[in-house]
Protein backbone atom coordinates (compact mmCIF):
# COMPACT_ATOMS: atom_id res chain seq x y z
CA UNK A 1 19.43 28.39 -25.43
CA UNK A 2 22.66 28.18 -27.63
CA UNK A 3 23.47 24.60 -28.60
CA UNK A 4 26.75 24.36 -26.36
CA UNK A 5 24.17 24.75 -23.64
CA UNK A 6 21.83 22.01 -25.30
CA UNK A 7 24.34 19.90 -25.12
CA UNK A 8 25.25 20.40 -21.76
CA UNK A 9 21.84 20.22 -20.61
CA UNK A 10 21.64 16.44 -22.29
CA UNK A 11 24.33 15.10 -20.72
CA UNK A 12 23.35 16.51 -17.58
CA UNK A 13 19.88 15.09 -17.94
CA UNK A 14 21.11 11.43 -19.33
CA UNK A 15 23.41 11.19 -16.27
CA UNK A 16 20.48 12.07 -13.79
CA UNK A 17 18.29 9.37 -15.44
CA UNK A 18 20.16 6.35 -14.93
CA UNK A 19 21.25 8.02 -11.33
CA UNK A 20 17.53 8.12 -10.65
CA UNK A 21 17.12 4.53 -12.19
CA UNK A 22 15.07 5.61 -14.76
CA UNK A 23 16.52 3.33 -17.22
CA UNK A 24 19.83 0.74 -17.33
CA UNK A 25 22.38 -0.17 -19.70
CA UNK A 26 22.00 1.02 -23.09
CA UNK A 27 18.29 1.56 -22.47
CA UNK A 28 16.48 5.12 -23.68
CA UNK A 29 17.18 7.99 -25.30
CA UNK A 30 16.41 12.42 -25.69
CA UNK A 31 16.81 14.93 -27.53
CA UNK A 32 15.32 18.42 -28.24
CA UNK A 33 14.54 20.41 -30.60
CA UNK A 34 16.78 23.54 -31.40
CA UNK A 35 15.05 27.19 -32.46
CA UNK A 36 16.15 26.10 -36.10
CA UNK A 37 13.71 23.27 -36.12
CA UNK A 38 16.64 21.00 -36.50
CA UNK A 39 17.17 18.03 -32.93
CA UNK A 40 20.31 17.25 -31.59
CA UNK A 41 19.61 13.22 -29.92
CA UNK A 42 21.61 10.39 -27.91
CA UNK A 43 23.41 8.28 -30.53
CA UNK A 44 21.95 4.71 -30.91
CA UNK A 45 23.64 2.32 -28.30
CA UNK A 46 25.09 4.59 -25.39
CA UNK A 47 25.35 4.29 -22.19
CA UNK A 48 23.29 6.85 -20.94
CA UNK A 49 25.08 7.17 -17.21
CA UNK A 50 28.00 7.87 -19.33
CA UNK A 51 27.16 10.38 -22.11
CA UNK A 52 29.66 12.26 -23.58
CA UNK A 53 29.26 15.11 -25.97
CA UNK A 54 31.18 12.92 -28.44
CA UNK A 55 27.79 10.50 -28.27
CA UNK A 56 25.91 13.55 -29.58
CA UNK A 57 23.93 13.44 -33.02
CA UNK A 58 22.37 16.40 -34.96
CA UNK A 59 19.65 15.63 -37.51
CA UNK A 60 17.23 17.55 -39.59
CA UNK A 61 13.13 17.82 -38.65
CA UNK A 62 12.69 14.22 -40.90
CA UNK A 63 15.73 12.24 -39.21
CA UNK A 64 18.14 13.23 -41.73
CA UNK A 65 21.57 12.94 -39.65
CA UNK A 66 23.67 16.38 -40.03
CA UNK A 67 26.33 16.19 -37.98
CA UNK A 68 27.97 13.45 -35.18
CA UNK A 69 30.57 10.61 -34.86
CA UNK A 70 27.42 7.90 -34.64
CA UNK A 71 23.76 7.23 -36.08
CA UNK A 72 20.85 8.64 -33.98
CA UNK A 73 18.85 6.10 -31.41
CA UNK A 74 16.74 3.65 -33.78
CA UNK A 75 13.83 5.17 -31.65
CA UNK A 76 13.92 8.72 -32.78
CA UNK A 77 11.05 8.53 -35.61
CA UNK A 78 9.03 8.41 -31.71
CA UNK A 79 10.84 11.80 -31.12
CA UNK A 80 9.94 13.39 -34.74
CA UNK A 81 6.40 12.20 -33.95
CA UNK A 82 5.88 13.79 -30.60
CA UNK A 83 7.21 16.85 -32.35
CA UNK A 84 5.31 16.94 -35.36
CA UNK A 85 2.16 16.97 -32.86
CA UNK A 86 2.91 19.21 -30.30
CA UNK A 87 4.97 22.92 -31.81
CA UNK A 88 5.00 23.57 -28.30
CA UNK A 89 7.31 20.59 -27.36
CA UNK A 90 10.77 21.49 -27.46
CA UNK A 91 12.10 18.13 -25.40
CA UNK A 92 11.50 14.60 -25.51
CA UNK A 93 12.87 11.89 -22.81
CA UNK A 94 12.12 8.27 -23.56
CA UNK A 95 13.13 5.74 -20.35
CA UNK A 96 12.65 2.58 -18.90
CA UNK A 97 11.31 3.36 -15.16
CA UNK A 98 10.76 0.11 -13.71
CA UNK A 99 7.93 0.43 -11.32
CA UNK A 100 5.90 2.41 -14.54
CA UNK A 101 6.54 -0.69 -16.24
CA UNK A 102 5.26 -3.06 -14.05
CA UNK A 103 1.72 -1.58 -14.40
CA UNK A 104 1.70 -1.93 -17.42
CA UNK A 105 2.55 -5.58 -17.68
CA UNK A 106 0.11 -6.43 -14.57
CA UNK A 107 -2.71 -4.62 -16.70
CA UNK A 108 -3.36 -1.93 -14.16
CA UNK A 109 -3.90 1.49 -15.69
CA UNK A 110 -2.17 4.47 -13.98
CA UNK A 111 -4.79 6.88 -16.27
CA UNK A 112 -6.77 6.96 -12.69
CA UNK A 113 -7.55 10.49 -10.75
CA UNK A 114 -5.52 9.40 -7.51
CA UNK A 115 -3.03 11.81 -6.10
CA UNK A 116 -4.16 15.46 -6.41
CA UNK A 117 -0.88 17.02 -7.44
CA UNK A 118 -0.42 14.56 -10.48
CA UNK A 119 -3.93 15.50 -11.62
CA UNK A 120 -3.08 19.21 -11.13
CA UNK A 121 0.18 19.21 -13.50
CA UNK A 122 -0.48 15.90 -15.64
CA UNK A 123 -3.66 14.98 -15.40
CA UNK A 124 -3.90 10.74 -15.95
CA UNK A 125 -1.36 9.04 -17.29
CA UNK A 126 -2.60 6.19 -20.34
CA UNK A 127 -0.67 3.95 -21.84
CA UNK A 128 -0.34 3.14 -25.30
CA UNK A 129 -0.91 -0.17 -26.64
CA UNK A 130 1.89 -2.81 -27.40
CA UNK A 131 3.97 -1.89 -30.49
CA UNK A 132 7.35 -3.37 -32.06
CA UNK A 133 9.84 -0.84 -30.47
CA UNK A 134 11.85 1.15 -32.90
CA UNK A 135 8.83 1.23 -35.69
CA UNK A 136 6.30 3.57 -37.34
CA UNK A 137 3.29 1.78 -35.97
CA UNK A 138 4.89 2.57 -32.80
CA UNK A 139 5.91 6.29 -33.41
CA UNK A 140 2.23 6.69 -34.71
CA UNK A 141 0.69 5.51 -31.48
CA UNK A 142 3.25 7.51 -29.20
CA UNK A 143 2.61 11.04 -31.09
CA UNK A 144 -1.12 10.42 -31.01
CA UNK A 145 -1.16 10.43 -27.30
CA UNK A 146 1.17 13.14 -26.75
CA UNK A 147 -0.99 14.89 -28.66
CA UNK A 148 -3.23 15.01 -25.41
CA UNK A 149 -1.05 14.07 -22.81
CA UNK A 150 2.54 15.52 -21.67
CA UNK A 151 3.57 12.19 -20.10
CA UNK A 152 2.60 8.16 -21.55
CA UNK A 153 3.40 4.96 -21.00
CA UNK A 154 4.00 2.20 -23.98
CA UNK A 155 3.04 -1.16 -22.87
CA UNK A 156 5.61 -3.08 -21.45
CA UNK A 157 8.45 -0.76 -23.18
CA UNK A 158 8.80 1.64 -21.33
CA UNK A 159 7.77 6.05 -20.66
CA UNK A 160 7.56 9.07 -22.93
CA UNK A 161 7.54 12.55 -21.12
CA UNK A 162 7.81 16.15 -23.34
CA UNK A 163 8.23 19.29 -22.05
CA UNK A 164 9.37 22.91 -23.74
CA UNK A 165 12.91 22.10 -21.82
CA UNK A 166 14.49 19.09 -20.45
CA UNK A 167 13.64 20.27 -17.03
CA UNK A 168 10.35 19.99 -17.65
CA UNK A 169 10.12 16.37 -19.23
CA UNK A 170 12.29 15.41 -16.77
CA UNK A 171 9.77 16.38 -13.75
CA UNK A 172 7.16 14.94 -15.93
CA UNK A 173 9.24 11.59 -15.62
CA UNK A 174 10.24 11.68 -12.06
CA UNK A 175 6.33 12.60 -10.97
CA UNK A 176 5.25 9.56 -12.86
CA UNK A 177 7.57 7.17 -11.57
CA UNK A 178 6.72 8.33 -8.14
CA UNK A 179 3.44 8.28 -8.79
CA UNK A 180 3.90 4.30 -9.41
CA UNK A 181 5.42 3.86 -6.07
CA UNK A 182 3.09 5.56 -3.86
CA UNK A 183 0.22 3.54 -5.72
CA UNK A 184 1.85 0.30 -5.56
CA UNK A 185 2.77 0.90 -1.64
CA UNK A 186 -1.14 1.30 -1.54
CA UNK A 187 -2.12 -1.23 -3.30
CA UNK A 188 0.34 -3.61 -1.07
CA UNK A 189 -0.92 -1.86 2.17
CA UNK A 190 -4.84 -3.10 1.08
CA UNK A 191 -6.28 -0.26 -1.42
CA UNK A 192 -6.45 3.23 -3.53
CA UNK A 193 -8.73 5.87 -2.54
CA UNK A 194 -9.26 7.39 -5.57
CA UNK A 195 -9.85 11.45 -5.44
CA UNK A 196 -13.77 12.03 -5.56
CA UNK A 197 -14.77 13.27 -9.21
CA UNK A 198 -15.95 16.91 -8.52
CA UNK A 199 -12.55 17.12 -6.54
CA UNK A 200 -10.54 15.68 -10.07
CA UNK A 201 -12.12 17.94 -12.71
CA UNK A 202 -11.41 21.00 -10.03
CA UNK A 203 -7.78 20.12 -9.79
CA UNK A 204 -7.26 19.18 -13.25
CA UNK A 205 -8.88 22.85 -15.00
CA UNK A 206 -7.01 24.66 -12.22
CA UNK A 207 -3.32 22.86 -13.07
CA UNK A 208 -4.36 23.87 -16.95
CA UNK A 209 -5.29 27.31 -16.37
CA UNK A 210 -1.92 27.96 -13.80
CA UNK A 211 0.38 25.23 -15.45
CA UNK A 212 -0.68 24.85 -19.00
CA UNK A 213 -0.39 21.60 -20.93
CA UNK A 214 -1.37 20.02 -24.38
CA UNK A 215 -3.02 22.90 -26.31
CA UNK A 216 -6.05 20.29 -26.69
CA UNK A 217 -6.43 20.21 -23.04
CA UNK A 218 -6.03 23.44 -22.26
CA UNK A 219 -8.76 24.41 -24.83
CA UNK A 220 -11.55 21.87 -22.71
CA UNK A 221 -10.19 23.43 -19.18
CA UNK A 222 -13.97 24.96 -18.92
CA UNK A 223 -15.61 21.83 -19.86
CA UNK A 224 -17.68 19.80 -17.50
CA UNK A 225 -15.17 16.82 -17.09
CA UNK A 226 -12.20 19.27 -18.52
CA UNK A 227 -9.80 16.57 -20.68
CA UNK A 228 -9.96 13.76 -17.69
CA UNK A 229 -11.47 10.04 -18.89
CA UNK A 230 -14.86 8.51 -17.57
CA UNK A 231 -12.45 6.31 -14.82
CA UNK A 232 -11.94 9.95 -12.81
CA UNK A 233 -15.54 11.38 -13.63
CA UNK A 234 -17.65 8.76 -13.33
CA UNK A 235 -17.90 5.56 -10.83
CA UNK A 236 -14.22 4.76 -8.68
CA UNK A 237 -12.80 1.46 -8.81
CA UNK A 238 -12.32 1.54 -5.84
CA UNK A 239 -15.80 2.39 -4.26
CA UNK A 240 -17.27 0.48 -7.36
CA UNK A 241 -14.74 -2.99 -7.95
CA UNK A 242 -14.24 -3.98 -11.74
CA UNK A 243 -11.64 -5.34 -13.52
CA UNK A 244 -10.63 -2.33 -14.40
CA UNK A 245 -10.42 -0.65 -11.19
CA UNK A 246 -6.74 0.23 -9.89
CA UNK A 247 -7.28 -1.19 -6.59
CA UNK A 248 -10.53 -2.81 -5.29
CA UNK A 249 -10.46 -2.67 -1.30
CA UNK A 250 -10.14 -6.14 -0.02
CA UNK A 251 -10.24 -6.59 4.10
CA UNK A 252 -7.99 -9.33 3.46
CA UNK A 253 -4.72 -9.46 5.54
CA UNK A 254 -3.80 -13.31 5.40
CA UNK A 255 -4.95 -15.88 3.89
CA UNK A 256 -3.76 -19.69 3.46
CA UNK A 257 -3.23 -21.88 0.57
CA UNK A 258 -3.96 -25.50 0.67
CA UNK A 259 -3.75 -28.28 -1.66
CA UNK A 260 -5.62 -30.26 0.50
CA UNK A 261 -9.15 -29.67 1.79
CA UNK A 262 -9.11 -27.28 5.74
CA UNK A 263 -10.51 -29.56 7.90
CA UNK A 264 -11.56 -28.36 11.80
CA UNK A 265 -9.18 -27.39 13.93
CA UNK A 266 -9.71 -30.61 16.38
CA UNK A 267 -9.19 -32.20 12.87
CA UNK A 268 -6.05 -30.78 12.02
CA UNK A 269 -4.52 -31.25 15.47
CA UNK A 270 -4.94 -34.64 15.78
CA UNK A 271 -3.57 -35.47 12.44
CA UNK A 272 -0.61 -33.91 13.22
CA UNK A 273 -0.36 -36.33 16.14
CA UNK A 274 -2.28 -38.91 16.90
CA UNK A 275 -0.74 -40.16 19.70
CA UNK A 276 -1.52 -36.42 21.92
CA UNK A 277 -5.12 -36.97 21.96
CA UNK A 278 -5.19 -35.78 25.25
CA UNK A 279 -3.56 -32.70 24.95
CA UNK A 280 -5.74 -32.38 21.88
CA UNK A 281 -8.66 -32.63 24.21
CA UNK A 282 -7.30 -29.86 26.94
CA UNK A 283 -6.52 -27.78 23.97
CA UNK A 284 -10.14 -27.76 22.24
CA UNK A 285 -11.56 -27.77 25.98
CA UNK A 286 -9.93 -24.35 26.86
CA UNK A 287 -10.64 -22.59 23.60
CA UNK A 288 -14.36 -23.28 24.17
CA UNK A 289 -14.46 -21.62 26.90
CA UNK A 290 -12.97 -18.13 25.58
């Protein structure tokens, strides 16, 4: 692709991000990475829903800004990273999806083996531990995951999804935050059935031998457990409940909170009128005999 085309494809792609509520307000940023090696990025402090090409910034393969009316996103030594560790990563979209988010500030891991079409084109999905956004510690953390993995999550900050196109990052994005929603609806409805571990490691080394992925992954598509963690190949959180499990079944559907200590129900009734005793007594008399 030419860089008019680039360009057209960014603002295309910003526009469908905050459309898809992806990310609000001045929030995230993309860019990708041209056949000269140089990037072309979202300037720092756009509105994303509103891109223009005038909100455009070129820069050189260390950051060094080449051409553009503003400065590049303050997050784009996160972009160089993911780069510099994959050659095969031509596109980078960082976002704020909201339900992706949440997990990771309720301390539930979406790296699980859970819906089979995820684990055939992504795999899991980790996230990174918490880092000051916009620094090197951050950048470090980000490009060391993306070395394995084609889509992240950064505690509490927000997602990072790579692809050889835009397309492609952008599916990466959109399958994750949908991922979040159908999990969470499960969770809500009273549990995840997590896919059984021979099942995983047989969708996960098929997706890598039809799809591709990180060249690290791809390389362990033959091994026993291919590149999945011990959470998909190993004991289920669900069938097995630890902390760490993404949704251990509970039975329960309602349950009451009291200050106070639950007395009987004869109890209960009469306190709330002392003066029925009577129909207290008719009550408790009928429900013995059910």
């Amino acid at each position: 692709m030419n860089e008019h085309q680039i360009r057209r494809d960014l603002i295309k792609f910003s526009h469908l991000c905050y459309e898809r509520h992806l990310l609000v307000a001045m929030d995230g940023n993309l860019s990708v990475r041209m056949p000269s090696g140089n990037i072309i990025c979202t300037q720092a402090g756009c509105h994303k829903g509103f891109l223009t090409e005038d909100e455009l910034v070129v820069i050189d393969a260390t950051g060094k800004k080449l051409r553009g009316r503003g400065m590049p996103t303050s997050e784009m030594a996160m972009h160089i990273a993911c780069y510099n560790a994959r050659p095969d990563v031509n596109a980078v979209i960082h976002t704020h999806p909201p339900l992706s988010i949440a997990f990771t500030i309720a301390g539930v891991s979406m790296a699980r083996c859970v819906l089979p079409e995820v684990v055939l084109t992504l795999g899991v999905i980790p996230t990174v531990d918490y880092a000051t956004t916009g620094t090197d510690d951050l950048a470090t953390r980000v490009g060391d995951a993306i070395l394995t993995h084609d889509a992240i999550l950064m505690d509490r900050h927000g997602a990072v999804c790579v692809g050889k196109n835009l397309l492609e990052a952008f599916c990466r994005l959109e399958t994750m935050e949908h991922t979040a929603l159908i999990t969470k609806t499960a969770r809500d409805l009273g549990g995840v059935k997590e896919l059984p571990a021979a099942e995983a490691v047989r969708l996960r080394a098929m997706g890598l031998k039809r799809y591709g992925g990180p060249p690290s992954a791809v390389a362990r598509a033959d091994h026993p457990c291919v590149d999945l963690p011990d959470a998909c190949t190993g004991c289920s959180g669900c069938a097995t409940p630890t902390p760490s499990g993404i949704a251990p079944k509970s039975d329960l559907k309602l349950a009451r909170i009291s200050a106070s200590p639950v007395h009987s129900l004869g109890d209960a009734l009469r306190e709330s009128d002392p003066i029925e005793d009577m129909v207290v007594a008719e009550v408790l008399k009928a429900l013995s005999k059910r």
